[in-house]
PDB file of N, CA and C in Angstrom:
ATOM      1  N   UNK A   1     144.937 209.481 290.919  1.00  0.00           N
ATOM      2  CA  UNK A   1     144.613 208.110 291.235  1.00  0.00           C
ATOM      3  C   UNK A   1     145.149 207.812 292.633  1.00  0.00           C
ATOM      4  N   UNK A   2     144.295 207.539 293.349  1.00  0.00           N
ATOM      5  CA  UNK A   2     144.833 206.547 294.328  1.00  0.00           C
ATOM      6  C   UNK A   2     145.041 205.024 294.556  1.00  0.00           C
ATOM      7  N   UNK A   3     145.378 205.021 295.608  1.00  0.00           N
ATOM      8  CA  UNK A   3     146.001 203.143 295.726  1.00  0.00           C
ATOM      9  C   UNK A   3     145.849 202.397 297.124  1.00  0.00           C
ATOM     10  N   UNK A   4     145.346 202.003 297.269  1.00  0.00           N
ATOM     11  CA  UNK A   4     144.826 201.374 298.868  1.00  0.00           C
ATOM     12  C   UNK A   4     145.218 199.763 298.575  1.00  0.00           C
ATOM     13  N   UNK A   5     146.300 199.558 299.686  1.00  0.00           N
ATOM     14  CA  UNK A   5     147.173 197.926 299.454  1.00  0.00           C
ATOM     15  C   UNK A   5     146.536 197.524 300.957  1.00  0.00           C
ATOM     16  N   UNK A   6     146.085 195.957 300.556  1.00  0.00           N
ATOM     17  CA  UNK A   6     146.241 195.255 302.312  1.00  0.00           C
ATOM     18  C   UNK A   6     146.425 194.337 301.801  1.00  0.00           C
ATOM     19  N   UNK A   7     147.242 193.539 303.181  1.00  0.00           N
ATOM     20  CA  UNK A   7     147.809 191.884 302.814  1.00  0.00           C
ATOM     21  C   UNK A   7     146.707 191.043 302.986  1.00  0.00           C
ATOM     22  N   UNK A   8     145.283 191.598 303.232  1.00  0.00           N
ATOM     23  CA  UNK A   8     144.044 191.018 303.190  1.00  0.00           C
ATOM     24  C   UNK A   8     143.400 190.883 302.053  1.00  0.00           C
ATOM     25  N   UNK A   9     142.126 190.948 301.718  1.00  0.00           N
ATOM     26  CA  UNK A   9     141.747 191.119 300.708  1.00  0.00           C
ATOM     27  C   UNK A   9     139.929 192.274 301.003  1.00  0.00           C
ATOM     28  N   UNK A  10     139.890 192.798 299.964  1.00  0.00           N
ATOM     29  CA  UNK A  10     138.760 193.466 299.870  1.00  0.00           C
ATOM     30  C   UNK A  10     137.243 193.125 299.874  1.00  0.00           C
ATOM     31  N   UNK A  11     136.285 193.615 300.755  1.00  0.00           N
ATOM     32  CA  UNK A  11     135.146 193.454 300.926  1.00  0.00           C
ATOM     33  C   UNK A  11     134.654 193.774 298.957  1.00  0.00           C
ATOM     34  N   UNK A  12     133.533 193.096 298.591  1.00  0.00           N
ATOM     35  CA  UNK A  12     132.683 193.442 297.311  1.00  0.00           C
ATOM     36  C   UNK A  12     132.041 194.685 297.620  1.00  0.00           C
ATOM     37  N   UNK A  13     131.869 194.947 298.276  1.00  0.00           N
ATOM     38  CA  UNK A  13     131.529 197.101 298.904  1.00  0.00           C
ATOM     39  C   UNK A  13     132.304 197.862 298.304  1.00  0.00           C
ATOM     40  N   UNK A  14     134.122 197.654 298.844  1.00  0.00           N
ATOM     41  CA  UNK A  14     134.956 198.136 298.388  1.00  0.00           C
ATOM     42  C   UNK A  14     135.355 198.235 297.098  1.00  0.00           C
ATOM     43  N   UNK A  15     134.983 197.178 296.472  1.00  0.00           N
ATOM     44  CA  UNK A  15     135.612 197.062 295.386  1.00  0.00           C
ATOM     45  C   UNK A  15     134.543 197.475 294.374  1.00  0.00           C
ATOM     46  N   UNK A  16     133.275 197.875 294.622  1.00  0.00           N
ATOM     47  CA  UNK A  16     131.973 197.916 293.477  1.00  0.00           C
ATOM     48  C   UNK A  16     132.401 199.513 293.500  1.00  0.00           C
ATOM     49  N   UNK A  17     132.577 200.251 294.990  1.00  0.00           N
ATOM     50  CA  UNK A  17     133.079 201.644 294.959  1.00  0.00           C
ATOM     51  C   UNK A  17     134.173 202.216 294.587  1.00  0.00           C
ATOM     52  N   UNK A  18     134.989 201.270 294.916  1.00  0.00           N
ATOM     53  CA  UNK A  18     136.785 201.847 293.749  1.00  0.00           C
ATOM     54  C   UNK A  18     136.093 201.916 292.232  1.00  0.00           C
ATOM     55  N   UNK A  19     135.731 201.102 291.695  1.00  0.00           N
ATOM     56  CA  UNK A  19     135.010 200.974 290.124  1.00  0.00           C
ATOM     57  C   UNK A  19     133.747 202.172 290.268  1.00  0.00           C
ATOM     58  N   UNK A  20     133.509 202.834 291.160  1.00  0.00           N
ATOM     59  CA  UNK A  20     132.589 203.836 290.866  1.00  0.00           C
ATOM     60  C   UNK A  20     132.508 205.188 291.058  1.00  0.00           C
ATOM     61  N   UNK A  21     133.761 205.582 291.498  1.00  0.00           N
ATOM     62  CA  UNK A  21     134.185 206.764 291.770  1.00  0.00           C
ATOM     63  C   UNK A  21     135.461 207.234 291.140  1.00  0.00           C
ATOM     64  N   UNK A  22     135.339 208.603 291.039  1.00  0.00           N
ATOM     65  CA  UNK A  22     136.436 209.322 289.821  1.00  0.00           C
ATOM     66  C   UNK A  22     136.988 210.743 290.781  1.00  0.00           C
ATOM     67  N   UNK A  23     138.248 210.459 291.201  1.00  0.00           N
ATOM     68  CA  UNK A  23     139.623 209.838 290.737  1.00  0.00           C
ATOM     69  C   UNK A  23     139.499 208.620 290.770  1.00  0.00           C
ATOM     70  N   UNK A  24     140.020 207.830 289.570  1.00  0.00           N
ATOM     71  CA  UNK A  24     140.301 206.171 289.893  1.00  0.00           C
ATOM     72  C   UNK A  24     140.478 206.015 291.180  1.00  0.00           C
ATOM     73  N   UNK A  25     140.407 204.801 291.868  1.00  0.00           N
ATOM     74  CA  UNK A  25     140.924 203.992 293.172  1.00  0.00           C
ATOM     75  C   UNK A  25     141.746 203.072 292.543  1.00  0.00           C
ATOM     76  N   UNK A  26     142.637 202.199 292.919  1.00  0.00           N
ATOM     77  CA  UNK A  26     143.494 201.471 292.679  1.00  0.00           C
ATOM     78  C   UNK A  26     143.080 200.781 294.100  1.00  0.00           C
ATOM     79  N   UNK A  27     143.087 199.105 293.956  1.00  0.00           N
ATOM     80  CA  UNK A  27     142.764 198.067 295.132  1.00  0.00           C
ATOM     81  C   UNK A  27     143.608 196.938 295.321  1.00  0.00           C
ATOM     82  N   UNK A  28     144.217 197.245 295.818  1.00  0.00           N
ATOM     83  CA  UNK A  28     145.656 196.096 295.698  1.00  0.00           C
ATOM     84  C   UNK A  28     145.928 195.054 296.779  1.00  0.00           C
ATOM     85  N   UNK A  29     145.110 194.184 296.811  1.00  0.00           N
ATOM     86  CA  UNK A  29     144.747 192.800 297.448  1.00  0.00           C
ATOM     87  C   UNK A  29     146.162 192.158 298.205  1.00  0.00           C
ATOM     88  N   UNK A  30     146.457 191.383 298.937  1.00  0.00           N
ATOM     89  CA  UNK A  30     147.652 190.464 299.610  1.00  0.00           C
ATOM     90  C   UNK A  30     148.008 189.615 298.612  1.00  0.00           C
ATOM     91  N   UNK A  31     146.740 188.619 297.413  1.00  0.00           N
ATOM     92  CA  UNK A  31     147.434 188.152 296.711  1.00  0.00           C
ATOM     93  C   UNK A  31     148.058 189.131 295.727  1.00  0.00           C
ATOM     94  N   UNK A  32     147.592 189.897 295.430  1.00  0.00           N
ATOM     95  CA  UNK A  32     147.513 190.828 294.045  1.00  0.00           C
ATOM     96  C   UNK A  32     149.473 191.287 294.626  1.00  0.00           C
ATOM     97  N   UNK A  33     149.659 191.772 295.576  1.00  0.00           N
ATOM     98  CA  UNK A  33     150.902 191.984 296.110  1.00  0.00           C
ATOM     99  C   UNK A  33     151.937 191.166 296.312  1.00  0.00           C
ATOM    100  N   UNK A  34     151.761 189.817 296.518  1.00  0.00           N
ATOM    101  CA  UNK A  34     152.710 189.188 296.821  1.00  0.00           C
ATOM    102  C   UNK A  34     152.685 188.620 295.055  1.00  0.00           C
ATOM    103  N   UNK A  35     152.068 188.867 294.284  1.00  0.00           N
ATOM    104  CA  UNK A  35     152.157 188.526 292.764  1.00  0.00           C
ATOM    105  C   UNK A  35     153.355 189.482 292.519  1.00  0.00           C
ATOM    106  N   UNK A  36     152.604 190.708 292.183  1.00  0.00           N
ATOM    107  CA  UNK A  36     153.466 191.950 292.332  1.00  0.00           C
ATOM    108  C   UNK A  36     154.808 191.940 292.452  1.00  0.00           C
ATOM    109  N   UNK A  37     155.008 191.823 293.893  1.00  0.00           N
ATOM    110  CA  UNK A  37     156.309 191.582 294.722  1.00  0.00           C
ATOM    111  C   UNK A  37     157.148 190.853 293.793  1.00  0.00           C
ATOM    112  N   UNK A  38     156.913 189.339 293.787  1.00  0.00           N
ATOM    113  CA  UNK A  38     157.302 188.004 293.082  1.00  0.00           C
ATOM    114  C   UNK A  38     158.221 188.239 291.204  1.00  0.00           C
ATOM    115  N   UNK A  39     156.328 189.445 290.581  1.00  0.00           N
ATOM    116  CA  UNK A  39     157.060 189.587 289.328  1.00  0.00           C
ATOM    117  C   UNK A  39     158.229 190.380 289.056  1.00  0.00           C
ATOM    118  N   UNK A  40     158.074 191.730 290.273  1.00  0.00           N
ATOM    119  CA  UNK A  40     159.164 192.508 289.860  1.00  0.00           C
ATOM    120  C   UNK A  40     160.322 192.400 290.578  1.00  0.00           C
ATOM    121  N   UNK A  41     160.626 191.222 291.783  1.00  0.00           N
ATOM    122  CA  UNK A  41     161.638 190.947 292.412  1.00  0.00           C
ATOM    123  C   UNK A  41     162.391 192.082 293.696  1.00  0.00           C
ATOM    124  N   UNK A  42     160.858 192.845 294.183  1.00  0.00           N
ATOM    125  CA  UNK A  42     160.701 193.174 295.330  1.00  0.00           C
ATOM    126  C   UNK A  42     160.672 192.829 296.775  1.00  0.00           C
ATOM    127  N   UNK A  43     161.359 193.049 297.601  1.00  0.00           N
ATOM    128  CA  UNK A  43     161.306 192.332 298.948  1.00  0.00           C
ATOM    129  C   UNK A  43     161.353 190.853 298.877  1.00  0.00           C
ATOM    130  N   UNK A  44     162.328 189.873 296.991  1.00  0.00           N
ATOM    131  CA  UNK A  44     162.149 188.628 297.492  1.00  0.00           C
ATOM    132  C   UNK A  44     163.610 188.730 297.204  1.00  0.00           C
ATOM    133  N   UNK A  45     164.155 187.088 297.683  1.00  0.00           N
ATOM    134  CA  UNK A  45     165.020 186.474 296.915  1.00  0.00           C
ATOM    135  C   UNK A  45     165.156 185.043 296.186  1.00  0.00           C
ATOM    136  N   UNK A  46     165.586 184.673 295.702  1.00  0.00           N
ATOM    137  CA  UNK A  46     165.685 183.450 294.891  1.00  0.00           C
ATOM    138  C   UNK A  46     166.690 182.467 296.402  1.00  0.00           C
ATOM    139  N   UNK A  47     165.860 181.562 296.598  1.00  0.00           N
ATOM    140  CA  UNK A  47     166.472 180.650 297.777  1.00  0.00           C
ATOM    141  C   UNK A  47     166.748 179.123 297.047  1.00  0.00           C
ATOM    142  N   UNK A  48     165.997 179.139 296.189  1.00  0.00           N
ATOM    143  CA  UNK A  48     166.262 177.211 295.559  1.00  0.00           C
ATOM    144  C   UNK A  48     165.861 177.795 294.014  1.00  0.00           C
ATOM    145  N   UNK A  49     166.840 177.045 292.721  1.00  0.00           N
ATOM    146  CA  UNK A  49     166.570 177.095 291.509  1.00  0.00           C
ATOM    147  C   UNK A  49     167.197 176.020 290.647  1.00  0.00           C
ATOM    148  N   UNK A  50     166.194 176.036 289.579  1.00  0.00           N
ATOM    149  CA  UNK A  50     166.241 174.259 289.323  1.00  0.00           C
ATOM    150  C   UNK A  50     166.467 174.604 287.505  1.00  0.00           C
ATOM    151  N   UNK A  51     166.774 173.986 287.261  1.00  0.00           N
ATOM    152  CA  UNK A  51     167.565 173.859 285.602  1.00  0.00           C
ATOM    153  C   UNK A  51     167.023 172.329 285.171  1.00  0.00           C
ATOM    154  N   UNK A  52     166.162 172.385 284.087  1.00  0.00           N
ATOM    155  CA  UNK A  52     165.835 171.388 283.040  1.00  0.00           C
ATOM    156  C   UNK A  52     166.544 171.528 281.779  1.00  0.00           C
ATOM    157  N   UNK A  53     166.732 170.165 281.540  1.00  0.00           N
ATOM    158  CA  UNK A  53     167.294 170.057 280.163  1.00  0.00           C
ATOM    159  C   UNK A  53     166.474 169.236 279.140  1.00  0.00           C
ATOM    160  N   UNK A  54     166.989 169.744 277.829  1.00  0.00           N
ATOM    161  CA  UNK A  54     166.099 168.738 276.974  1.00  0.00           C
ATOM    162  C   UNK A  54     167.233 167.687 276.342  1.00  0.00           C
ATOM    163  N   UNK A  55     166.807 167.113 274.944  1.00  0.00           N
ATOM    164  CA  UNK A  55     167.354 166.706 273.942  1.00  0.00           C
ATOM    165  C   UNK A  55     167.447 167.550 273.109  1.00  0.00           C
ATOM    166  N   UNK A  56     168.433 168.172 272.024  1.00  0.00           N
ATOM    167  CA  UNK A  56     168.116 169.256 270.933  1.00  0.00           C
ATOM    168  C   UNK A  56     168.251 167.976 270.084  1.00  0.00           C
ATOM    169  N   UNK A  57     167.183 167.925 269.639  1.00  0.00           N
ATOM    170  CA  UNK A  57     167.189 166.709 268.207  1.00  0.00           C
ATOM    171  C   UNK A  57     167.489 167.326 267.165  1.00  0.00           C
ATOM    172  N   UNK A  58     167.725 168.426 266.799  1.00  0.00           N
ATOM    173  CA  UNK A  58     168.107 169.507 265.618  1.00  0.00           C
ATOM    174  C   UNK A  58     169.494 168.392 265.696  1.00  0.00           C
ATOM    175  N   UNK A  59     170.248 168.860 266.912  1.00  0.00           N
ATOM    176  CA  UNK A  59     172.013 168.438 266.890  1.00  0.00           C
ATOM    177  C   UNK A  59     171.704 166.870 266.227  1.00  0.00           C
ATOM    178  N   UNK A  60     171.192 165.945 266.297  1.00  0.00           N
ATOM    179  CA  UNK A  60     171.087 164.928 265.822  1.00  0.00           C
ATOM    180  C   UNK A  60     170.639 164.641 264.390  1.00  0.00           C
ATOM    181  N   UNK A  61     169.786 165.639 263.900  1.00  0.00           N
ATOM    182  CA  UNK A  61     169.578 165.564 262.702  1.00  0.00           C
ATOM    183  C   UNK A  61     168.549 165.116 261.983  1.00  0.00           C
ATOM    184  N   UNK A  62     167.848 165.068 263.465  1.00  0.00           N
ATOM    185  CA  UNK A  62     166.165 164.201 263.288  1.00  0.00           C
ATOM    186  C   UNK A  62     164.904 165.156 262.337  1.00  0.00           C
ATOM    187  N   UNK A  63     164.702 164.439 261.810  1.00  0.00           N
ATOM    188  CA  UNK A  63     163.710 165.767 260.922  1.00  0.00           C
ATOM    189  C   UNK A  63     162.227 165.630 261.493  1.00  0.00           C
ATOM    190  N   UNK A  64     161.954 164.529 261.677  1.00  0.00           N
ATOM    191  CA  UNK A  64     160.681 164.603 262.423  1.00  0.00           C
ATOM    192  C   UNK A  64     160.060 164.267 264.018  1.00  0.00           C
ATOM    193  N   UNK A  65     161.427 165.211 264.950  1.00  0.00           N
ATOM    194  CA  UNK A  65     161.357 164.831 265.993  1.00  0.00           C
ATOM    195  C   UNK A  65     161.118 163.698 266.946  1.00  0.00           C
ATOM    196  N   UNK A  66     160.992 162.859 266.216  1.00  0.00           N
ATOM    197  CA  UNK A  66     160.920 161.648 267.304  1.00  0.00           C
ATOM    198  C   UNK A  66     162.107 160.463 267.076  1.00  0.00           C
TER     199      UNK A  66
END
């Protein structure tokens, strides 16, 4: 298999011919990469992070949530 990455994105040429030729092609787009990047925590870092809280209505004893 191969793998062809650009921070661009792929012509419909390219991509009808990766899907039509054997060895697989692999087509790995700028968004498809900076997804990538993002999920597996490659080349980023965490610069701002934010914390929500709820109510646990369990602790209160509410049985029908409201």
């Amino acid at each position: 298999m191969d793998v062809f990455i650009t921070t661009s994105s792929f012509r419909r040429e390219a991509l009808d011919y990766a899907n039509a030729v054997h060895p697989r092609v692999v087509l790995v787009s700028g968004s498809q990469l900076a997804e990538l990047m993002l999920d597996h925590g490659v080349g980023v870092s965490v610069e701002t992070s934010y914390a929500g809280n709820k109510f646990d209505l369990d602790y209160f004893g509410a049985e029908d949530g409201t």
